[in-house]
N, C-alpha and C. Protein backbone atom coordinates (compact mmCIF):
# COMPACT_ATOMS: atom_id res chain seq x y z
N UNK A 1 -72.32 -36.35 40.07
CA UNK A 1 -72.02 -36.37 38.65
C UNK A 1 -70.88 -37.35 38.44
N UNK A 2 -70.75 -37.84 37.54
CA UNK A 2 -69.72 -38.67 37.27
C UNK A 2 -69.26 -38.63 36.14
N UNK A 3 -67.95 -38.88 36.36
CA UNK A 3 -66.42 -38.84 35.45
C UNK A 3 -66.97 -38.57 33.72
N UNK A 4 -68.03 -39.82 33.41
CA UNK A 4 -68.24 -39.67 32.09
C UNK A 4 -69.25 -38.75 31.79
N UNK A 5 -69.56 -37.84 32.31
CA UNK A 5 -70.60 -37.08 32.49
C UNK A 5 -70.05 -35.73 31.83
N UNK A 6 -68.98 -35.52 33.13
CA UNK A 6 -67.73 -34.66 33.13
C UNK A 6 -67.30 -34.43 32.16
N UNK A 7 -66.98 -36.01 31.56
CA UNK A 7 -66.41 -35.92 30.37
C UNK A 7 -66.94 -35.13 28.96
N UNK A 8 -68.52 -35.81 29.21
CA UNK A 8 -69.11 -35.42 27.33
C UNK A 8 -69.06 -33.80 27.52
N UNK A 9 -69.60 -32.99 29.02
CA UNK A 9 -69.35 -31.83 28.95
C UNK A 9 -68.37 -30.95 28.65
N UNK A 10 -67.18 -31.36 28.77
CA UNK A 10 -65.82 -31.04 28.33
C UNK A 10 -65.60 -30.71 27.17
N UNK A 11 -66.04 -32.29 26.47
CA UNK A 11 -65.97 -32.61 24.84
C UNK A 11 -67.25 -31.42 24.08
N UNK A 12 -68.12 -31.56 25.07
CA UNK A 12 -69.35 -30.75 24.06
C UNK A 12 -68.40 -29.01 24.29
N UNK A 13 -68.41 -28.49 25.14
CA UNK A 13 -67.82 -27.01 25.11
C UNK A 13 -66.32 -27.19 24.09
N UNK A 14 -65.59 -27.82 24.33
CA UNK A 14 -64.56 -28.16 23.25
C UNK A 14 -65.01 -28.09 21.50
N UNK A 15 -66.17 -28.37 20.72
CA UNK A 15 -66.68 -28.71 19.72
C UNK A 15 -67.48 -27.80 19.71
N UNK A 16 -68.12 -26.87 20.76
CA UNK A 16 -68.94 -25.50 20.50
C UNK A 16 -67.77 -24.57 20.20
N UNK A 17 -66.46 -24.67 20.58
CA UNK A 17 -65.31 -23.68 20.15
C UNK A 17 -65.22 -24.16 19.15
N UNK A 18 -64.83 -24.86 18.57
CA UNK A 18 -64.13 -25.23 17.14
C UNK A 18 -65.59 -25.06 15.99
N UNK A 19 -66.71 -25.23 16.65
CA UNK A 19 -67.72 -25.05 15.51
C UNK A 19 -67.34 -23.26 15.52
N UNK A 20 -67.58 -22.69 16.46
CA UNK A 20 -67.61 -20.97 16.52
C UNK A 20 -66.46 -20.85 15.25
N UNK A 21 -65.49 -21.64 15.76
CA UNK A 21 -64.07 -20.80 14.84
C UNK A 21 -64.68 -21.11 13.85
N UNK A 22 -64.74 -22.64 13.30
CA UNK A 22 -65.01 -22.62 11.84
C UNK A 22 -65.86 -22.25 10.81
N UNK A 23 -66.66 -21.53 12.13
CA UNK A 23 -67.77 -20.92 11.32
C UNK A 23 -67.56 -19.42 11.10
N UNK A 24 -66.49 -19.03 12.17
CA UNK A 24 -65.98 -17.57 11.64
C UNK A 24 -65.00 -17.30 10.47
N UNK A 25 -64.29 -18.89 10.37
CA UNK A 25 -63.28 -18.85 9.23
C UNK A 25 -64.26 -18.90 7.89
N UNK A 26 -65.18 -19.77 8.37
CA UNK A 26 -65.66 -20.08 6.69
C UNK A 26 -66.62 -18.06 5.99
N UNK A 27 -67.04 -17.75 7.43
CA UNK A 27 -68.05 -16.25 7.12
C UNK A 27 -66.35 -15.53 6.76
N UNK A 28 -65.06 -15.61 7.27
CA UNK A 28 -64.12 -14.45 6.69
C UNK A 28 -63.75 -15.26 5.12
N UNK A 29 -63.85 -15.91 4.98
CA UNK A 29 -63.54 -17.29 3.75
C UNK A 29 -64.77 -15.96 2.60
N UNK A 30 -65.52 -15.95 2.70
CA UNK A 30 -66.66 -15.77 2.15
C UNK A 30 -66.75 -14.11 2.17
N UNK A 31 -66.39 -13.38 3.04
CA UNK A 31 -66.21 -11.71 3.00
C UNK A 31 -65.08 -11.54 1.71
N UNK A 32 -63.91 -12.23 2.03
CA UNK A 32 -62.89 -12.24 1.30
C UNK A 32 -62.88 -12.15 -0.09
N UNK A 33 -63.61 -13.55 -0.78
CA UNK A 33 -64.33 -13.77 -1.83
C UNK A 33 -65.20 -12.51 -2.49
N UNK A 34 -65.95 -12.43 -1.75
CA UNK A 34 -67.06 -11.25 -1.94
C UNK A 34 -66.25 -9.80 -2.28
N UNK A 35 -65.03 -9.53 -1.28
CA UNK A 35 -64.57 -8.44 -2.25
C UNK A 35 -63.82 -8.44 -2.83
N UNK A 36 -63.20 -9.18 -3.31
CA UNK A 36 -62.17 -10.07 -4.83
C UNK A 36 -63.42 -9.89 -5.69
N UNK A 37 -64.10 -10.25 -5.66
CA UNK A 37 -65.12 -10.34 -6.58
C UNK A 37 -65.80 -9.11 -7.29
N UNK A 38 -66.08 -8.46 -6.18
CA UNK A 38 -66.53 -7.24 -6.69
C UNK A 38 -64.95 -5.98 -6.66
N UNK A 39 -64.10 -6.16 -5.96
CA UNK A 39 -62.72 -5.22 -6.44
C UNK A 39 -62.56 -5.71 -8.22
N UNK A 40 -62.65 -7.06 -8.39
CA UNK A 40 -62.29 -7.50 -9.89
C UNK A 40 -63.54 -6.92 -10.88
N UNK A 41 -64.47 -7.05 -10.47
CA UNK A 41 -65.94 -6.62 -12.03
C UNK A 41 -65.47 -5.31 -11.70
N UNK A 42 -65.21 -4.22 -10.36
CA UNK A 42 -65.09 -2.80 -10.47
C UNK A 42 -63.87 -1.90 -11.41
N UNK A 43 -62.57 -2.85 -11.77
CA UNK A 43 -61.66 -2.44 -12.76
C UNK A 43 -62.00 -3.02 -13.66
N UNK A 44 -62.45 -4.08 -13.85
CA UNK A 44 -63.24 -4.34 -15.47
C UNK A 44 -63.85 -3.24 -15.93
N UNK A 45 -64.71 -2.79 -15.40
CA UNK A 45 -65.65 -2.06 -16.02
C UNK A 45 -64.56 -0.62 -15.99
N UNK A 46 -63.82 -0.08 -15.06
CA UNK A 46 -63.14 1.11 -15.29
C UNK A 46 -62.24 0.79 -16.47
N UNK A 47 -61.74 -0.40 -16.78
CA UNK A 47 -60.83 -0.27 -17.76
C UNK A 47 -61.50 -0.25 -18.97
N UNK A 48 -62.77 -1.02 -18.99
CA UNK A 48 -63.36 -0.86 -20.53
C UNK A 48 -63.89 0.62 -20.78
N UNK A 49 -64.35 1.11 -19.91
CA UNK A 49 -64.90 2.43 -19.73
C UNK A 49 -63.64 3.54 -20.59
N UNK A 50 -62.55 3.18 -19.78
CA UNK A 50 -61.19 4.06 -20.52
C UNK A 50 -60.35 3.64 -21.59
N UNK A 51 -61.03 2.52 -22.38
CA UNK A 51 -61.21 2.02 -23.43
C UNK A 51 -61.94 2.62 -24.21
N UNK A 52 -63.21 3.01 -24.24
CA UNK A 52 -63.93 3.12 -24.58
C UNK A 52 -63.85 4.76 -25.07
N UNK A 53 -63.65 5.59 -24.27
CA UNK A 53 -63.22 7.11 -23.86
C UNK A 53 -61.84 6.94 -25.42
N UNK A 54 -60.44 6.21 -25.37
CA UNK A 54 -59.67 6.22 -25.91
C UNK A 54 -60.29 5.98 -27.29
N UNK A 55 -61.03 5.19 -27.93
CA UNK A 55 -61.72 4.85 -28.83
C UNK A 55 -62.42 6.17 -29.75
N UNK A 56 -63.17 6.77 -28.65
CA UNK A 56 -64.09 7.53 -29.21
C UNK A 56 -62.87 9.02 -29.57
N UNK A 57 -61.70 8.87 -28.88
CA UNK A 57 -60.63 10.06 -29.16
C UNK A 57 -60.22 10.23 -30.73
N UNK A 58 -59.59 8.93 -30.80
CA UNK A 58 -59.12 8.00 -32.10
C UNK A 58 -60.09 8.10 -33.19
N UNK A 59 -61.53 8.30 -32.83
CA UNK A 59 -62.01 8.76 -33.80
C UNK A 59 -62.23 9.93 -34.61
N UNK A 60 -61.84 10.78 -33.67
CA UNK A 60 -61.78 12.43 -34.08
C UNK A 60 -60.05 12.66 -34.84
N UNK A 61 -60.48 13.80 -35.62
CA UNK A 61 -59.55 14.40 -36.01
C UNK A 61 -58.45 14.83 -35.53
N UNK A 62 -56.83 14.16 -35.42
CA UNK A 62 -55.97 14.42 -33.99
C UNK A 62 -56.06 13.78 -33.03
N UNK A 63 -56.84 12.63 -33.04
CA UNK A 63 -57.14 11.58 -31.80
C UNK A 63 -55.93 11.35 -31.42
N UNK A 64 -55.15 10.40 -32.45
CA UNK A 64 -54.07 9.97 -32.03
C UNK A 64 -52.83 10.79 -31.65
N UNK A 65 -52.80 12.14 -32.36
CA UNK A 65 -51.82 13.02 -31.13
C UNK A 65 -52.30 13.46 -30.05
N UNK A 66 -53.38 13.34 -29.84
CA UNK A 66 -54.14 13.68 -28.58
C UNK A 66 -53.58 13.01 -27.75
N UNK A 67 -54.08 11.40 -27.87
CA UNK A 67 -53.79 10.23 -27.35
C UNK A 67 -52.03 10.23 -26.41
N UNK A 68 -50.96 10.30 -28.06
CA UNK A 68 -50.01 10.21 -27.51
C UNK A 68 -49.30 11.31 -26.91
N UNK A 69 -50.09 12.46 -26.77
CA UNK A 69 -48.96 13.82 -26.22
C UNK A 69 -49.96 13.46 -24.12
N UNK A 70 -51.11 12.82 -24.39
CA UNK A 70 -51.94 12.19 -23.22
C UNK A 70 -50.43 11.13 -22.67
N UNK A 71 -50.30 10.11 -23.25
CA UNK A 71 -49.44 9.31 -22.70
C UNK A 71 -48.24 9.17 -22.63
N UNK A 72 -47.85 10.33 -23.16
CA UNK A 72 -46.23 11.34 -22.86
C UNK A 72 -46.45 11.92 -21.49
N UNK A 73 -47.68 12.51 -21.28
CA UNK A 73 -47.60 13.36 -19.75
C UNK A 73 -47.83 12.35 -18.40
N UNK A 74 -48.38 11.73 -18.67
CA UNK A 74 -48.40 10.31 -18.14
C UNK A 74 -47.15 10.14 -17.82
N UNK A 75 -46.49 9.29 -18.28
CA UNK A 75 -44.81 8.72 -18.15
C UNK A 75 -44.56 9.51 -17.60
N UNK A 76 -44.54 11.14 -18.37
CA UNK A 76 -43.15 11.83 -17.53
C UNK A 76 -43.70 12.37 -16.04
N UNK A 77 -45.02 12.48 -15.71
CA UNK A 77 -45.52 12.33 -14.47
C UNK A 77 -45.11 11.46 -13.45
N UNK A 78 -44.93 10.03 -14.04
CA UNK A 78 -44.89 8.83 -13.64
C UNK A 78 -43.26 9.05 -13.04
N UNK A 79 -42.51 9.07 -13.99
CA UNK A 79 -41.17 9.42 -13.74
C UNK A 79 -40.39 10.37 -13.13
N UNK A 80 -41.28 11.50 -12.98
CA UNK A 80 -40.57 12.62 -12.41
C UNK A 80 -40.18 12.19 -10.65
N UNK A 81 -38.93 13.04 -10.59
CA UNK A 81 -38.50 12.52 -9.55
C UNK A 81 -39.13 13.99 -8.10
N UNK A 82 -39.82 13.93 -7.25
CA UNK A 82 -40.46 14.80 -6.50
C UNK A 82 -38.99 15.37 -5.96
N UNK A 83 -38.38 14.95 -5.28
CA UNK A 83 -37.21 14.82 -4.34
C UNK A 83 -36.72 16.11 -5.06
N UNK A 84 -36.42 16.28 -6.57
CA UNK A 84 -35.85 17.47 -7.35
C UNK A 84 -36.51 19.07 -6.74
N UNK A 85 -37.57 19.22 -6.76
CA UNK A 85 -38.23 19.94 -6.21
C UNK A 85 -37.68 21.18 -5.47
């Protein structure tokens, strides 16, 4: 066998690694994407959904104290300190 022989074999296993990687970067490139994509349409739709829910409250009689004695318990949920306990 000789030297340049040696050589292209070297070079070819060298360029079967770097194809492998870049083909694993571009398939994690593309997983990544895929669930950005679908994490983002899945709170779209929950937020219009609880939009939607708030809407139909607002339409009833007392909606809106409904609403805001709803987003009073909220906060002070939010705020309460556990540690007091």
């Amino acid at each position: 066998m000789t030297a340049s022989k040696a050589g292209r074999r070297a070079d070819s296993a060298a360029n079967s690694k770097a194809t492998a990687w870049l083909e694993r970067g571009v398939a994690g490139i593309a997983m990544a994407a895929t669930a950005q994509t679908l994490l983002h349409g899945a709170q779209a739709t929950q937020s219009g959904q609880q939009g939607a829910l708030a809407g139909t409250v607002m339409h009833h009689p007392g909606g809106r104290l409904i609403i805001g004695v709803v987003g009073l318990a909220v906060v002070a949920a939010w705020t309460a300190d556990p540690a007091k306990d």
